[in-house]
Protein backbone atom coordinates (compact mmCIF):
# COMPACT_ATOMS: atom_id res chain seq x y z
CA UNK A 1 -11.30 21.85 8.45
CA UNK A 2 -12.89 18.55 9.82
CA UNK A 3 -11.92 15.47 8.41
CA UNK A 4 -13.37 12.32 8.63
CA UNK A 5 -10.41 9.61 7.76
CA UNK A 6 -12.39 5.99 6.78
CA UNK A 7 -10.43 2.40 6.41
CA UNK A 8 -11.59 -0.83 7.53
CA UNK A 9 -8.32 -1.44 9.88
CA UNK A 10 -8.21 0.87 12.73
CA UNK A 11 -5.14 -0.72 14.22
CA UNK A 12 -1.44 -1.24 13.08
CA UNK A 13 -1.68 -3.90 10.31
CA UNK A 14 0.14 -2.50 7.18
CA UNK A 15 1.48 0.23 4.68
CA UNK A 16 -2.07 1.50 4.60
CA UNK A 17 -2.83 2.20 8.25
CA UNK A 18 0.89 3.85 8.13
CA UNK A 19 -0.69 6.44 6.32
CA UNK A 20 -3.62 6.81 7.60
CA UNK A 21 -2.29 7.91 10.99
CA UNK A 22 0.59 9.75 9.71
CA UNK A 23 -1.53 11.67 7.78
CA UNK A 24 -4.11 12.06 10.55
CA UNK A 25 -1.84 12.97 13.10
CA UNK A 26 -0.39 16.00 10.67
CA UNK A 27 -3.22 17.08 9.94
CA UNK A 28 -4.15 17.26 13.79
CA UNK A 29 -0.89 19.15 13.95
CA UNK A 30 -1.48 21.53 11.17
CA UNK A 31 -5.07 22.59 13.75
CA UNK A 32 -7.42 20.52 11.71
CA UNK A 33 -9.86 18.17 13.75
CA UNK A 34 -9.75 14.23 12.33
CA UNK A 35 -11.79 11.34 13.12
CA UNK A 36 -11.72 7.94 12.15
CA UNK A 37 -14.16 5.61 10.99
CA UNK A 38 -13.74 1.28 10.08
CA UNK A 39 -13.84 -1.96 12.15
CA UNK A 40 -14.11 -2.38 15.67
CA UNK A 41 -11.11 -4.01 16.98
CA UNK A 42 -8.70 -4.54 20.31
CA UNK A 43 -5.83 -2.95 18.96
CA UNK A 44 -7.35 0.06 17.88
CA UNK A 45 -5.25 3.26 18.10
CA UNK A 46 -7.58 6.20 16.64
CA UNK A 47 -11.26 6.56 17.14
CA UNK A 48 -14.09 9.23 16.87
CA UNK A 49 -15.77 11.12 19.35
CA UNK A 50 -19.09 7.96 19.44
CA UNK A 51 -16.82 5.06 19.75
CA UNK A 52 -19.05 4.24 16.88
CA UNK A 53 -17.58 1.34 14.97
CA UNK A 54 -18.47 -1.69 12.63
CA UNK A 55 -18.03 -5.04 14.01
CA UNK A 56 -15.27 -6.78 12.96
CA UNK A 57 -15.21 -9.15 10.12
CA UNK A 58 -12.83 -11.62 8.29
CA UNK A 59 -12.85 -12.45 4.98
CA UNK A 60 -10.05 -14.71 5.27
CA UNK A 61 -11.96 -16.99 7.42
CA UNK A 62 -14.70 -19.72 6.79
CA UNK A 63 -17.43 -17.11 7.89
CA UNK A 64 -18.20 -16.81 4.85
CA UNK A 65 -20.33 -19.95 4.64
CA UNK A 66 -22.87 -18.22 6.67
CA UNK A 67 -25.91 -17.08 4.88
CA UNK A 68 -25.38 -13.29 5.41
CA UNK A 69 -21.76 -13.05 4.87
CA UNK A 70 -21.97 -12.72 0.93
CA UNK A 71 -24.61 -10.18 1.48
CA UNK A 72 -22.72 -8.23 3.61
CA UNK A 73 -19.75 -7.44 1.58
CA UNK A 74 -21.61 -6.37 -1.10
CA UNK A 75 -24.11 -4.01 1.03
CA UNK A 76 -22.81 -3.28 4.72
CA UNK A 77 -25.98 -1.58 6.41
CA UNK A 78 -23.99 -1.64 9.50
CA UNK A 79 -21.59 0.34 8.11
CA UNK A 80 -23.94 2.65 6.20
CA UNK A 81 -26.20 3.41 9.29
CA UNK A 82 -22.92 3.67 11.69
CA UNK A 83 -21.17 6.18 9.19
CA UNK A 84 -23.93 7.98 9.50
CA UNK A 85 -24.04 8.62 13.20
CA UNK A 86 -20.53 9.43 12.98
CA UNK A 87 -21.57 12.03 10.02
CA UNK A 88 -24.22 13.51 11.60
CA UNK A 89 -21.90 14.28 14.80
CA UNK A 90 -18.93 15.75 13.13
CA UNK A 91 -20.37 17.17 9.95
CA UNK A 92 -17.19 16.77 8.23
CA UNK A 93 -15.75 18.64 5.33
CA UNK A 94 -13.90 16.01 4.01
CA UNK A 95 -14.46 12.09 3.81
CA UNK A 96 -10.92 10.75 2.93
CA UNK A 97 -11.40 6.99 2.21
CA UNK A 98 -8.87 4.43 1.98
CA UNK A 99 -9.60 0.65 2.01
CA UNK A 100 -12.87 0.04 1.98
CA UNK A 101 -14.00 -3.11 0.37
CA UNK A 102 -15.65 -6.46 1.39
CA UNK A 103 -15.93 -5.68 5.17
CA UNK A 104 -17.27 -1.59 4.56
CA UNK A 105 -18.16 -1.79 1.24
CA UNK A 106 -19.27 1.18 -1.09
CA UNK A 107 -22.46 1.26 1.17
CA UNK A 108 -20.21 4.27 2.87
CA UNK A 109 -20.48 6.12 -0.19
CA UNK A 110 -23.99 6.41 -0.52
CA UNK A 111 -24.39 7.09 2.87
CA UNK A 112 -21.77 9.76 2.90
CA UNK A 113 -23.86 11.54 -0.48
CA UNK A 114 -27.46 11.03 1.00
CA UNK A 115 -26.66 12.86 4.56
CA UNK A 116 -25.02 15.50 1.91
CA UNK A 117 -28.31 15.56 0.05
CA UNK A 118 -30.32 15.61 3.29
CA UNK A 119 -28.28 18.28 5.18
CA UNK A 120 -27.62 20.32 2.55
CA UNK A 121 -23.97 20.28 3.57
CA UNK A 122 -21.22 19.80 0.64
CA UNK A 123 -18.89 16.72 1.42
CA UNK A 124 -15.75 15.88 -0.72
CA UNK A 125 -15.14 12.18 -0.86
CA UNK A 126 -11.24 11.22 -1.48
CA UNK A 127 -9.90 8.52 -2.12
CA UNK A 128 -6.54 7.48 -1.42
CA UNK A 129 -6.02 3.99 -3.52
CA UNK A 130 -3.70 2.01 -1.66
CA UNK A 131 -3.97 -0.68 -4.38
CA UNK A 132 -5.80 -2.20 -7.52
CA UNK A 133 -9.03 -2.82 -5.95
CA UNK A 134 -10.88 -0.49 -8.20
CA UNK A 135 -10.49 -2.40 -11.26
CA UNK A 136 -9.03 -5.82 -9.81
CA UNK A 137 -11.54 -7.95 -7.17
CA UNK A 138 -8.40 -9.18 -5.92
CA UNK A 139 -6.87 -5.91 -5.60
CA UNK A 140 -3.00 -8.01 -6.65
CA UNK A 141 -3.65 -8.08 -10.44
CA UNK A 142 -1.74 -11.61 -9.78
CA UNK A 143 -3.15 -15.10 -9.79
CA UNK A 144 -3.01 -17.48 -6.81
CA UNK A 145 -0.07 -19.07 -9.00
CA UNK A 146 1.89 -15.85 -8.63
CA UNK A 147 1.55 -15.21 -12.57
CA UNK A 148 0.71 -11.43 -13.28
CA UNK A 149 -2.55 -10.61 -14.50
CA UNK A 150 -4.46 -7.82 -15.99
CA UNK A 151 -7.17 -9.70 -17.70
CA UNK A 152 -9.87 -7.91 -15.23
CA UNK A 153 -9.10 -4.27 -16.76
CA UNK A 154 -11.55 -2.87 -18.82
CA UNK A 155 -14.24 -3.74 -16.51
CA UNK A 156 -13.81 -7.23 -17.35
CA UNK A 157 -14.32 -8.98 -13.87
CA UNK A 158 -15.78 -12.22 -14.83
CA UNK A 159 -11.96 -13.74 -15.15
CA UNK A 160 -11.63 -12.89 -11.70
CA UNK A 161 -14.31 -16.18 -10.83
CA UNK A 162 -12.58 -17.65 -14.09
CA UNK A 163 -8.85 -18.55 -12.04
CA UNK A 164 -10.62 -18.14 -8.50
CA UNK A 165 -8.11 -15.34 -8.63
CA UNK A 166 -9.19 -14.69 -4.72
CA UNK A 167 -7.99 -17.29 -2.12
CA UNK A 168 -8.18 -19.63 -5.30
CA UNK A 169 -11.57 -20.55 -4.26
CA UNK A 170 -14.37 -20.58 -6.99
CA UNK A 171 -17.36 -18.73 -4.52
CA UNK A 172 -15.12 -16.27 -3.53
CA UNK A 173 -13.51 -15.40 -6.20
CA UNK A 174 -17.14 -14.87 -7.79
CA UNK A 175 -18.66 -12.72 -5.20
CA UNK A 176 -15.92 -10.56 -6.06
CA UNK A 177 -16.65 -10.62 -9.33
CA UNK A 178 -20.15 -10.09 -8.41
CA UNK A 179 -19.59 -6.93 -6.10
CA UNK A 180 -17.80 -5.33 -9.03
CA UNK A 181 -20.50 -5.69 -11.51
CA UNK A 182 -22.72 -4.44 -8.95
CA UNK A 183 -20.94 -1.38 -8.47
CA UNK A 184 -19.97 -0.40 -11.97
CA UNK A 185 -23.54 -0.95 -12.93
CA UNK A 186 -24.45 1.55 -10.14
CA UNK A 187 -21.56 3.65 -11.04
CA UNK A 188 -20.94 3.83 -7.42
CA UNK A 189 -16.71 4.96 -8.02
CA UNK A 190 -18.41 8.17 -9.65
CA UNK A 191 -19.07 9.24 -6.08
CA UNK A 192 -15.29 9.98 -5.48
CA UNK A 193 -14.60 13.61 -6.10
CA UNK A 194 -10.54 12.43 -6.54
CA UNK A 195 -8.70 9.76 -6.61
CA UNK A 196 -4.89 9.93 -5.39
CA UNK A 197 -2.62 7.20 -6.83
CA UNK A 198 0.49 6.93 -5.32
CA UNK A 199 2.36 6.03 -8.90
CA UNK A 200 2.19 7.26 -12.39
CA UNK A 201 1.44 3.07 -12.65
CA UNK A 202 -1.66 2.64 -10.51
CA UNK A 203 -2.94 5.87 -11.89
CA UNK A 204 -3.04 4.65 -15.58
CA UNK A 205 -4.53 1.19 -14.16
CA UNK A 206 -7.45 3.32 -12.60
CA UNK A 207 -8.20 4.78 -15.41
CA UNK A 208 -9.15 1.39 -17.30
CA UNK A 209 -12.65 2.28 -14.99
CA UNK A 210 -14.37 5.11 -16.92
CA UNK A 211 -16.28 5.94 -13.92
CA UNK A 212 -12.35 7.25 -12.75
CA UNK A 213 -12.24 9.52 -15.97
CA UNK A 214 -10.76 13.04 -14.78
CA UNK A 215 -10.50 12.43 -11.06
CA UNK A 216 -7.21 10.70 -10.71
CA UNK A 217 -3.85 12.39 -9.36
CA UNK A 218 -0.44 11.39 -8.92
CA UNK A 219 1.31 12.08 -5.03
CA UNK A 220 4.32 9.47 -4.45
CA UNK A 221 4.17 8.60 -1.10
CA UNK A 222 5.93 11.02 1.89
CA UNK A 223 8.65 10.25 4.01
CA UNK A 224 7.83 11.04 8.18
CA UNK A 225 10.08 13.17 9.46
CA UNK A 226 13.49 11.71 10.85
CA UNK A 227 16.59 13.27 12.37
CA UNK A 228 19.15 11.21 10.60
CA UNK A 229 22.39 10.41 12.14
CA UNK A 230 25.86 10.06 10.21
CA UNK A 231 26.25 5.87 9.80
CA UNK A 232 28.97 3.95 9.05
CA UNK A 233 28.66 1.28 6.09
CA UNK A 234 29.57 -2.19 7.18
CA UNK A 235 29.57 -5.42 4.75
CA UNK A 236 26.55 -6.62 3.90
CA UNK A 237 23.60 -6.64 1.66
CA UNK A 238 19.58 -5.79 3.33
CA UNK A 239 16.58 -6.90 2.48
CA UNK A 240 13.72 -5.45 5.03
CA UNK A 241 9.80 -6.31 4.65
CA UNK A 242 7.81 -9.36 4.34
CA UNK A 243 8.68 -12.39 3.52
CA UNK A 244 6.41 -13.97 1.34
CA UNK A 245 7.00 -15.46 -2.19
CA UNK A 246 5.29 -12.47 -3.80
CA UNK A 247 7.97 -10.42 -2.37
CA UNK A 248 10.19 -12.16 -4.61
CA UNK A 249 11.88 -13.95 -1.39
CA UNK A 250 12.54 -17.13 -3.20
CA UNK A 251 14.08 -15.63 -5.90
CA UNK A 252 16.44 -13.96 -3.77
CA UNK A 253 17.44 -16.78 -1.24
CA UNK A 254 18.34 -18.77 -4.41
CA UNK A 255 20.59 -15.84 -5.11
CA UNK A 256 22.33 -15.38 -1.45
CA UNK A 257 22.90 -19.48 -1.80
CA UNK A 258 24.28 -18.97 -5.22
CA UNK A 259 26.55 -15.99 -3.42
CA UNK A 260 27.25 -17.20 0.07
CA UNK A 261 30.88 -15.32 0.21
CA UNK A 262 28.82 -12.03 0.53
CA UNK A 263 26.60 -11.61 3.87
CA UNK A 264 23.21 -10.87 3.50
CA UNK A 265 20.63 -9.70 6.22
CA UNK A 266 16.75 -9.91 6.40
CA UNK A 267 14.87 -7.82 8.36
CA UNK A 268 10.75 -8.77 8.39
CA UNK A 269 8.66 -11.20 9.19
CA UNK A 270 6.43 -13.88 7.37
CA UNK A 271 5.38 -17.17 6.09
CA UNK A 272 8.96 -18.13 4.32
CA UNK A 273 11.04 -17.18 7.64
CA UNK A 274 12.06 -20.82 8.42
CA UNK A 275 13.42 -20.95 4.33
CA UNK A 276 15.13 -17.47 5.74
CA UNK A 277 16.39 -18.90 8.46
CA UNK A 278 18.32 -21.98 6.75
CA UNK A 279 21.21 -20.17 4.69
CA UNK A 280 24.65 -19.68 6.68
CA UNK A 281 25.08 -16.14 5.13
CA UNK A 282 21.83 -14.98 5.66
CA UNK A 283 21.50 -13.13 9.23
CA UNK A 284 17.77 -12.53 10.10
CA UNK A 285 17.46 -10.10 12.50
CA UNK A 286 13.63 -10.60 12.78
CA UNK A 287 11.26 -7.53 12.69
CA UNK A 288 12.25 -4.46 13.09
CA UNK A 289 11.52 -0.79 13.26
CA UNK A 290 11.91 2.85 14.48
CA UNK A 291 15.61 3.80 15.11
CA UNK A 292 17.12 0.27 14.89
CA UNK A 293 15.54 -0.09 11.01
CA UNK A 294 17.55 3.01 10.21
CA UNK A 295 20.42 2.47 11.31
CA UNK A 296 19.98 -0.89 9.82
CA UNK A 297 19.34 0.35 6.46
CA UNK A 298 22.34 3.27 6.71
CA UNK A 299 24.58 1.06 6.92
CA UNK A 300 24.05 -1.77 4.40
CA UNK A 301 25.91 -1.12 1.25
CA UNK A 302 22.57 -1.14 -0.80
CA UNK A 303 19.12 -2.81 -0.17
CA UNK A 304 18.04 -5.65 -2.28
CA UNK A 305 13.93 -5.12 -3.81
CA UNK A 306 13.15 -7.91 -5.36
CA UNK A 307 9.29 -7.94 -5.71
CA UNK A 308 7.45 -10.39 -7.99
CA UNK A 309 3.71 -8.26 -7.78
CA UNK A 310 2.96 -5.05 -9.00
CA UNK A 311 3.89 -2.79 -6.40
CA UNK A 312 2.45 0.80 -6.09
CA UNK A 313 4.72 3.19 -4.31
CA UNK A 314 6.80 1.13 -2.12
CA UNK A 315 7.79 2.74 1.32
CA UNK A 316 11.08 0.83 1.76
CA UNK A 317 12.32 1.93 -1.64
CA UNK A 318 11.59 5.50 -0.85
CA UNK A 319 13.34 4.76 3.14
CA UNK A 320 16.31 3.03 1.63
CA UNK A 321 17.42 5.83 -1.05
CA UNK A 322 16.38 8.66 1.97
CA UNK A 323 18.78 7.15 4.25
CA UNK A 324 21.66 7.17 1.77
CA UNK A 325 21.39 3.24 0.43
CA UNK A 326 21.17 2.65 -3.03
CA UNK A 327 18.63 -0.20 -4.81
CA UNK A 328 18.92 -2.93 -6.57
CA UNK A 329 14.62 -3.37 -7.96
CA UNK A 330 12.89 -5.43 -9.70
CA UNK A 331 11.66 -3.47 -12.92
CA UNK A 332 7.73 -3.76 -12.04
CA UNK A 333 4.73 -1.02 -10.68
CA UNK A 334 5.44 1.77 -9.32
CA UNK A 335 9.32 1.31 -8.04
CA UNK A 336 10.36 1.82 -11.32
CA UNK A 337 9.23 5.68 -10.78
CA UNK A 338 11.09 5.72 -7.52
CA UNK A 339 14.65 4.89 -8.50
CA UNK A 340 17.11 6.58 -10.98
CA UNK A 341 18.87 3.99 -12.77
CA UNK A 342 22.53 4.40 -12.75
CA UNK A 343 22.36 6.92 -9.99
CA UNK A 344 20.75 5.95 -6.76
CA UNK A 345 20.41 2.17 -8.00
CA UNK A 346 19.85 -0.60 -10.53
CA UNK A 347 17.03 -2.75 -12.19
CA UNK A 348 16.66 -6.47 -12.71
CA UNK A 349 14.11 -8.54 -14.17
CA UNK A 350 11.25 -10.05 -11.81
CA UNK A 351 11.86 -13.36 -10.83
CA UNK A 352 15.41 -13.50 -12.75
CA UNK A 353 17.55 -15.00 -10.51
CA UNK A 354 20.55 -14.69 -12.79
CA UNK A 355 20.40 -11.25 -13.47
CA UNK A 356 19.49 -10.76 -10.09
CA UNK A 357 22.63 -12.35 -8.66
CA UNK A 358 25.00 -10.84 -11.41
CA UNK A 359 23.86 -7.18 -10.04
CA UNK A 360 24.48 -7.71 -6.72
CA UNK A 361 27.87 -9.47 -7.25
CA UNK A 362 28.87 -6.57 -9.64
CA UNK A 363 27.89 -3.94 -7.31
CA UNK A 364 29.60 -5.64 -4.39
CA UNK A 365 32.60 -5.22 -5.72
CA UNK A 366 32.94 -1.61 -6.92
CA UNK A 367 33.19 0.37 -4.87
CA UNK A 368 33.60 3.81 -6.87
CA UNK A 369 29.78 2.86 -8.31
CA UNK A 370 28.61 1.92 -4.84
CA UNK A 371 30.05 5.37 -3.30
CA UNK A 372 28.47 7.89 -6.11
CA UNK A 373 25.07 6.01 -5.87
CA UNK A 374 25.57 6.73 -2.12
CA UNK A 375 26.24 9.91 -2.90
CA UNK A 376 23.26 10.48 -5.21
CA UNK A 377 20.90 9.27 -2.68
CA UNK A 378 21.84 11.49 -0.25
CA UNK A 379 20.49 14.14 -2.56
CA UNK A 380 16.98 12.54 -3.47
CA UNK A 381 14.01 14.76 -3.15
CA UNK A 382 11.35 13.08 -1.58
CA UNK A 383 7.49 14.77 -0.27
CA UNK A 384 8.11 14.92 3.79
CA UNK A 385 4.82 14.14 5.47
CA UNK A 386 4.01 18.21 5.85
CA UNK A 387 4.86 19.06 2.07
CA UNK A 388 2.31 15.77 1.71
CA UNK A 389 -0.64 17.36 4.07
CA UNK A 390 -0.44 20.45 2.10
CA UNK A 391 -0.66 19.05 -1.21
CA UNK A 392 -3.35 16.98 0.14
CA UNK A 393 -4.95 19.90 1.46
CA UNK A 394 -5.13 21.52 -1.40
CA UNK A 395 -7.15 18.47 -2.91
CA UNK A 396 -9.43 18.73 -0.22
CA UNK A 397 -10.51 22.05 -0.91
CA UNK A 398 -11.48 20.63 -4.64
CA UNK A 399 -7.68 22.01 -6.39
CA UNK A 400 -5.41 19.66 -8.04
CA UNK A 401 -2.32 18.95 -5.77
């Protein structure tokens, strides 16, 4: 089968590219030929057989006081006319899309359905929805405040512009609003054949578009493959990702002050790292990945989650549990599908510091608890990254996984 993998980031950058070249490089392995399509960039790692790339683009940045720039993430004809080439040259089975919006836009789509109306080929478009961005123009369904939001559901857009939900800036915020009028007054989303949602939560947040109706399906995500060495425990608490306030990393440095007989470690990287950096029982040992994260997460005596956004289908919930460490979550998105509550972890409300702190000092200290959820974790069935490919296979081919 060929396979033509598009997202806008070609290089490392988050949980999305992750997947994208895990899956790729399966699939490669499994004697399917991939390509990639998306932005131009110097730290690319995949490619196709043109080097045929968009330019690179930053929506972050004040570009967007140029004339074209609002045009251009609404309607990329780079993008549409590039895709093409790359279309025309592989003749692809499959289009699996991931993030797409505001520097490729949906312009791919119709592209990808007119050289399937011109060539008479047949061309499944997936979609792999790595967040909201469907139904959300800020894809967070959170306000620059941090409060949780789901006003925009229902195709209701306009309150995106109404809290300059993106970058809290007014013209932003309604060019968003604008590109998703456009494109559920084109219907554009009705060009996916399926939708895969990585939680039972994103899935039924989808399907507030009715342009979605029937073509969403639930796959958690996989686990790559690891040999896993026996570790010993040791006495301390982990938190690994970002740290950033939507992570819920003030809450929980308020909570490490509150419990500074117990040591704590942070492994990540990010904008609150100097706040990180200030407790005396807090050891950040920076960013960190590969065998060293492991081992890292083996031995702590349970991983702190304590996100304040709705998350889909976090990988270091999924890691932590695999590598025999039990959770203590925040009860919001998609983590709530990932843990068993009194069996491979516990539950606390977003942003409640208290309860927060009360779990992890109660867990601390009993050990029979702390050994069965180790025990239970150990025996978690996650999707490995081939029982993934051939689910995802299988949706390729037009079945339900």
């Amino acid at each position: 089968m060929k396979v033509l993998i598009v997202n806008k980031f070609l290089h490392p950058n988050g949980g999305s590219e992750t997947y994208i070249f895990e899956v790729g490089k399966q699939l490669q392995k499994m004697g399917h030929q991939v390509e990639y399509f998306g932005m131009e960039h110097e730290g690319r790692v995949v490619s196709n057989r043109l080097d045929c790339y968009t330019g690179n683009m930053d929506f972050h940045t004040g570009k967007l006081q140029k004339l074209r720039y609002p045009f251009q993430i609404l309607y990329s004809t780079e993008a549409a006319k590039k895709i093409r080439k790359v279309l025309d040259d592989l003749q692809p089975d499959v289009v699996h899309v991931n993030n797409f919006n505001f520097q490729l836009t949906p312009s791919i789509l119709y592209a990808i359905r007119k050289y399937e109306k011109q060539t008479g080929r047949t061309v499944r478009i997936v979609y792999t929805a790595h967040d909201s961005q469907l139904v959300c123009p800020n894809h967070l369904m959170q306000r620059p405040s941090g409060e949780l939001c789901q006003e925009c559901l229902g195709q209701k857009q306009w309150n995106c512009t109404k809290h300059k939900c993106i970058h809290n800036s007014r013209v932003k915020s309604l060019l968003g609003s604008v590109e998703a009028k456009i494109y559920q007054h084109n219907h554009a989303y009705r060009m996916f054949d399926t939708v895969i949602c990585p939680s039972h939560f994103l899935e039924e947040v989808l399907k507030t578009n009715p342009d979605l109706d029937g073509k969403t399906v639930t796959m958690h995500n996989f686990l790559p493959e690891q040999e896993l060495c026996p570790v010993k425990k040791k006495d301390y608490v982990l938190y690994f990702g970002r740290f950033s306030e939507e992570k819920g990393i003030k809450t929980l440095l308020k909570t490490c002050e509150k419990l500074n007989d117990i040591t704590f470690v942070f492994a990540g990287k990010g904008p609150l790292e100097n706040e990180v950096n200030q407790l005396r029982n807090v050891k950040n040992i920076g960013f960190t990945n590969g065998e060293k994260l492991y081992r890292t997460i083996a031995a702590a005596k349970f991983v702190v989650f304590p996100s304040e956004w709705y998350e889909n289908c976090p990988f270091s919930v999924i890691e932590a549990q695999y590598y025999g460490t039990p959770v203590i979550a925040s009860r919001i998105g998609g983590t709530v599908e990932l843990i068993k509550e009194g069996m491979t972890g516990e539950f606390f409300e977003p942003g409640n510091q208290k309860e927060l702190e009360e779990k992890i000092r109660n867990l601390w200290g009993d050990s029979e608890r702390l050994e069965e959820y180790t025990r239970n974790c150990k025996e978690t069935d996650f999707l490995n990254l081939d029982k993934y490919c051939e689910k995802l296979l299988q949706i390729y081919g037009g079945l339900k996984a």
